[in-house]
N, C-alpha and C. Protein backbone atom coordinates (compact mmCIF):
# COMPACT_ATOMS: atom_id res chain seq x y z
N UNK A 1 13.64 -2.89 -5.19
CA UNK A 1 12.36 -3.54 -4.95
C UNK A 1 12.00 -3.34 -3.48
N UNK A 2 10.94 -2.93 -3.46
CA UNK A 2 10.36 -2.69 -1.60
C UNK A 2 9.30 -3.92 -1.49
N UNK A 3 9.24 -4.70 -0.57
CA UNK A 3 8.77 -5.65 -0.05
C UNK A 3 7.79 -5.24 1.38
N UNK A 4 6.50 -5.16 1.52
CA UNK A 4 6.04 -4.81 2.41
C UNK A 4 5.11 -6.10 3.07
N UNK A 5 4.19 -5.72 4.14
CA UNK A 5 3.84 -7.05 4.83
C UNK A 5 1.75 -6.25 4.24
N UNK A 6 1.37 -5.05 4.11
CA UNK A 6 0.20 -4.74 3.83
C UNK A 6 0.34 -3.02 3.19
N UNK A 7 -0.80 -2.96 2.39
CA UNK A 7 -0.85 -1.79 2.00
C UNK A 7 -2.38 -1.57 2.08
N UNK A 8 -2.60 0.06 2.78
CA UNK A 8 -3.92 0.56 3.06
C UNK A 8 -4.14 2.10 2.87
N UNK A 9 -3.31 2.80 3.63
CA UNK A 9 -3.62 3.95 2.65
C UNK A 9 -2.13 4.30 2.05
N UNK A 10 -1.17 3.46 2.05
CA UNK A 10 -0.26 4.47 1.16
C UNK A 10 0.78 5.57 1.88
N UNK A 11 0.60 5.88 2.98
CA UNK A 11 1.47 6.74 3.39
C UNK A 11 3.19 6.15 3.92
N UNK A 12 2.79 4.91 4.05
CA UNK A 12 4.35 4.41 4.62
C UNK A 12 4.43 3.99 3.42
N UNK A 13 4.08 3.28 2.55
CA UNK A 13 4.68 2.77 1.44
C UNK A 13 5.05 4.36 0.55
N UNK A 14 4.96 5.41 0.64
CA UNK A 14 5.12 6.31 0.13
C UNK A 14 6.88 6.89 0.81
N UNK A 15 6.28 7.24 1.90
CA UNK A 15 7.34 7.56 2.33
C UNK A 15 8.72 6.29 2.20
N UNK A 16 8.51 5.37 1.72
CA UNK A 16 9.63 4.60 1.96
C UNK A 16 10.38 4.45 0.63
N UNK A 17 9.34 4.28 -0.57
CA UNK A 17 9.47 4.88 -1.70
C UNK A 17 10.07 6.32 -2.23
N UNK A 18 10.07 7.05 -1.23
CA UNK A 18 10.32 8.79 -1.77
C UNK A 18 12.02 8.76 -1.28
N UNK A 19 11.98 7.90 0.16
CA UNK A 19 13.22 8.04 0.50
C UNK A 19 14.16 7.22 -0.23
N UNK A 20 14.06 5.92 -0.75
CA UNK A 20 15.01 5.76 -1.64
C UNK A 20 14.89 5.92 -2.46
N UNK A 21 13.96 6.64 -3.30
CA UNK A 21 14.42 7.92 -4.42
C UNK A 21 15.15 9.04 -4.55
N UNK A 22 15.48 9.30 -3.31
CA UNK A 22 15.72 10.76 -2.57
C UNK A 22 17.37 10.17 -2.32
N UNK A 23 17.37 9.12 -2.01
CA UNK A 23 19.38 8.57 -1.68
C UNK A 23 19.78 8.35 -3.25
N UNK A 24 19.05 8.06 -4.11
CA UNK A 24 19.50 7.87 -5.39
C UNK A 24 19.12 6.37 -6.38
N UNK A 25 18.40 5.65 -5.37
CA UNK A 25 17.98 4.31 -5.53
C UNK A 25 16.79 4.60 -6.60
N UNK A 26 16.69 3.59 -7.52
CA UNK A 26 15.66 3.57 -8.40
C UNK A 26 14.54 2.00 -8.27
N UNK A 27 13.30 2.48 -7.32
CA UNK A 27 12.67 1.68 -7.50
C UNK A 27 11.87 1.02 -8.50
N UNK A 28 11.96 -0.53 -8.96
CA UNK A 28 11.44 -1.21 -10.02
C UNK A 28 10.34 -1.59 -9.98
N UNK A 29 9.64 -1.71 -8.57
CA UNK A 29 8.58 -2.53 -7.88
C UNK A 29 8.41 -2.24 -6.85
N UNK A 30 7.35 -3.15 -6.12
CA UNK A 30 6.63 -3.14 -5.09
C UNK A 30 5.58 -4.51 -5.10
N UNK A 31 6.09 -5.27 -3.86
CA UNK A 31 5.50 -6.11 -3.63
C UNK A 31 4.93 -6.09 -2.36
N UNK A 32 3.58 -6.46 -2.10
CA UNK A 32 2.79 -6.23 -0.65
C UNK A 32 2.15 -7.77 -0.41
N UNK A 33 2.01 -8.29 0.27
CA UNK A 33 1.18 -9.45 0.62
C UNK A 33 -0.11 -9.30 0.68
N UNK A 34 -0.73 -8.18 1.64
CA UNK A 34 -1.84 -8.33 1.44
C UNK A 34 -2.73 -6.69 1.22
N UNK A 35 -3.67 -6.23 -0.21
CA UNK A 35 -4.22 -4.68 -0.60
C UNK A 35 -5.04 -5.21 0.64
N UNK A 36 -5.09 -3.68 1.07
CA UNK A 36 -6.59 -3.38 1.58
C UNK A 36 -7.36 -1.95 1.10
N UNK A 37 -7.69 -2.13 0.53
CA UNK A 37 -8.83 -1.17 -0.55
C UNK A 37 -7.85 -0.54 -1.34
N UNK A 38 -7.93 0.86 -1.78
CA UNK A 38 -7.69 1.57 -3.21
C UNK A 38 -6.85 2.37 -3.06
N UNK A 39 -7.02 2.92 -1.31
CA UNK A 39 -6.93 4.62 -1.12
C UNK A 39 -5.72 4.89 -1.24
N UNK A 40 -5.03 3.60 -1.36
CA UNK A 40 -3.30 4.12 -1.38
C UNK A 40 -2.63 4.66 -2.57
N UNK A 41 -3.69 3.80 -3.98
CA UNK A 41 -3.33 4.00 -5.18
C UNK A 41 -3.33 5.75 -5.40
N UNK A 42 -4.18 6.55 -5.17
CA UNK A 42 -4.14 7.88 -4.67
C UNK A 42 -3.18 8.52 -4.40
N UNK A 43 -2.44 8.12 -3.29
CA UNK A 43 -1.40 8.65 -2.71
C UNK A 43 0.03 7.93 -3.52
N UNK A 44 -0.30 6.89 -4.00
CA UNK A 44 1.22 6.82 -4.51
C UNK A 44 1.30 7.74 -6.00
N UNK A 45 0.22 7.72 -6.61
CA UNK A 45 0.05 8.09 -7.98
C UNK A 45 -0.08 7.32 -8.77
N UNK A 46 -0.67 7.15 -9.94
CA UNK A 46 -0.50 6.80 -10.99
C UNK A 46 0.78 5.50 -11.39
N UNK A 47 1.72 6.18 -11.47
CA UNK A 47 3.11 5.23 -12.00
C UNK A 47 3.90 4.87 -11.09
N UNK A 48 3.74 5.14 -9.71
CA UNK A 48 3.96 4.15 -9.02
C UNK A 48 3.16 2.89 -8.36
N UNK A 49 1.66 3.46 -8.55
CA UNK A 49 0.70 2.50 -8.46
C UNK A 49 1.04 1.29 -9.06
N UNK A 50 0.78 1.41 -10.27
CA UNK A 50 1.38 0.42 -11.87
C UNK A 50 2.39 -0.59 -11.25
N UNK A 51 3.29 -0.17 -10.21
CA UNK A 51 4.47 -1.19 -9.91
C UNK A 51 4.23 -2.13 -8.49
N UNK A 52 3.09 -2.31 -8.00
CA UNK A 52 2.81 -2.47 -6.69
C UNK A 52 1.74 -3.66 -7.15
N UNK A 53 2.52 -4.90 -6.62
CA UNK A 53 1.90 -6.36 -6.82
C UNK A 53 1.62 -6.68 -5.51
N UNK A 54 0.35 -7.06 -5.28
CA UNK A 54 0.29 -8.10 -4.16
C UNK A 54 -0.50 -9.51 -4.52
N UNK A 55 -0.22 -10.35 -3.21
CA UNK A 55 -0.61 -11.92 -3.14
C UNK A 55 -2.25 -12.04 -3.19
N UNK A 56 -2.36 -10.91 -2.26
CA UNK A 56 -4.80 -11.13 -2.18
C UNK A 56 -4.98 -10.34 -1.79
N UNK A 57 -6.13 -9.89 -1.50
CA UNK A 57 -7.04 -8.72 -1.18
C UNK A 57 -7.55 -9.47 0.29
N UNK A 58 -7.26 -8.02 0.51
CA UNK A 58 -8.56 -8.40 2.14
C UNK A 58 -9.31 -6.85 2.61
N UNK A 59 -10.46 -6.97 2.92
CA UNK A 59 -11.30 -5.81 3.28
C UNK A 59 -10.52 -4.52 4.18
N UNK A 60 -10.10 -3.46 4.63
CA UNK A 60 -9.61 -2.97 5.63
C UNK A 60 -11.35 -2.76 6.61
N UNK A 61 -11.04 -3.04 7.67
CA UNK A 61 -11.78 -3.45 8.82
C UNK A 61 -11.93 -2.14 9.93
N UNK A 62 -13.17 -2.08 10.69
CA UNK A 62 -13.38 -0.90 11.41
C UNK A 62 -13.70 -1.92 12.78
N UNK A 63 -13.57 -1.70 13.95
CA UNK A 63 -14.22 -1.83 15.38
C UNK A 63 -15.81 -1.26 15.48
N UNK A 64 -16.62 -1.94 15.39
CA UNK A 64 -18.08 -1.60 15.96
C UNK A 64 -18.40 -2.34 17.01
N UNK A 65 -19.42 -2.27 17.57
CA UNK A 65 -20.14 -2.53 18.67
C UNK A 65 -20.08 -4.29 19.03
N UNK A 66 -19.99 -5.00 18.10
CA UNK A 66 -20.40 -6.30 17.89
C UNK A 66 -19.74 -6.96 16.96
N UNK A 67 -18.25 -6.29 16.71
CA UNK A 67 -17.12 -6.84 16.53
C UNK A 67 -16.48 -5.91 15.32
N UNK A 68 -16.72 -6.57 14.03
CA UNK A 68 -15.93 -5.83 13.00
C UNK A 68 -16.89 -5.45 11.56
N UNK A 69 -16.54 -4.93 10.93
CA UNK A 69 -17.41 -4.34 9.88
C UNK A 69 -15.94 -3.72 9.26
N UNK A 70 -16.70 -3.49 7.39
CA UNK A 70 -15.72 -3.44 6.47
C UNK A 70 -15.68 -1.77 6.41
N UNK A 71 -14.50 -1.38 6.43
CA UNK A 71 -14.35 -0.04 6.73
C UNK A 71 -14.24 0.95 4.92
N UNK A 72 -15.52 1.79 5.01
CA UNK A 72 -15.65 2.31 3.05
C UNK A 72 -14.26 2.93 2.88
C-alpha cells in the first residue's frame, strides 16, 4: 500500500509505484489525501488508476497577478 500526502500529475506517485514493482513488491492500493485534477490518472494508467483512493478534491492552483486562479 503507498500512502501519499497529494496527487497532481502522477509522476512521483508513478515512479514510486514502478519501483516497488521493480524490487518485487506487489502493490494493492493507493491512498492520497488530497486529488488535484485528472492528469495523473493518465500517467498511472488505467489499472493502477482503479487503486488510488483519496480523502477530497482540491483545485491544483496557478500564481497570477492578484493571487491564485485554478490551474486547467
Amino acid at each position: 500500500m503507498i500512502v501519499d500526502d497529494a496527487v497532481s500529475s502522477g509522476k512521483t506517485l508513478k515512479a514510486s509505484w514502478d519501483f516497488l514493482e521493480a524490487v518485487g513488491c506487489e502493490v494493492v492500493g493507493c491512498g492520497v489525501v488530497m486529488n488535484q485534477g485528472s492528469r495523473w490518472k493518465g500517467v498511472l494508467g488505467e489499472e493502477k488508476a482503479g487503486k488510488v483512493c483519496w480523502v477530497f478534491e482540491c483545485p491544483l492552483l496557478k500564481r497570477v497577478d492578484d493571487g491564485w486562479d485554478v490551474r486547467e
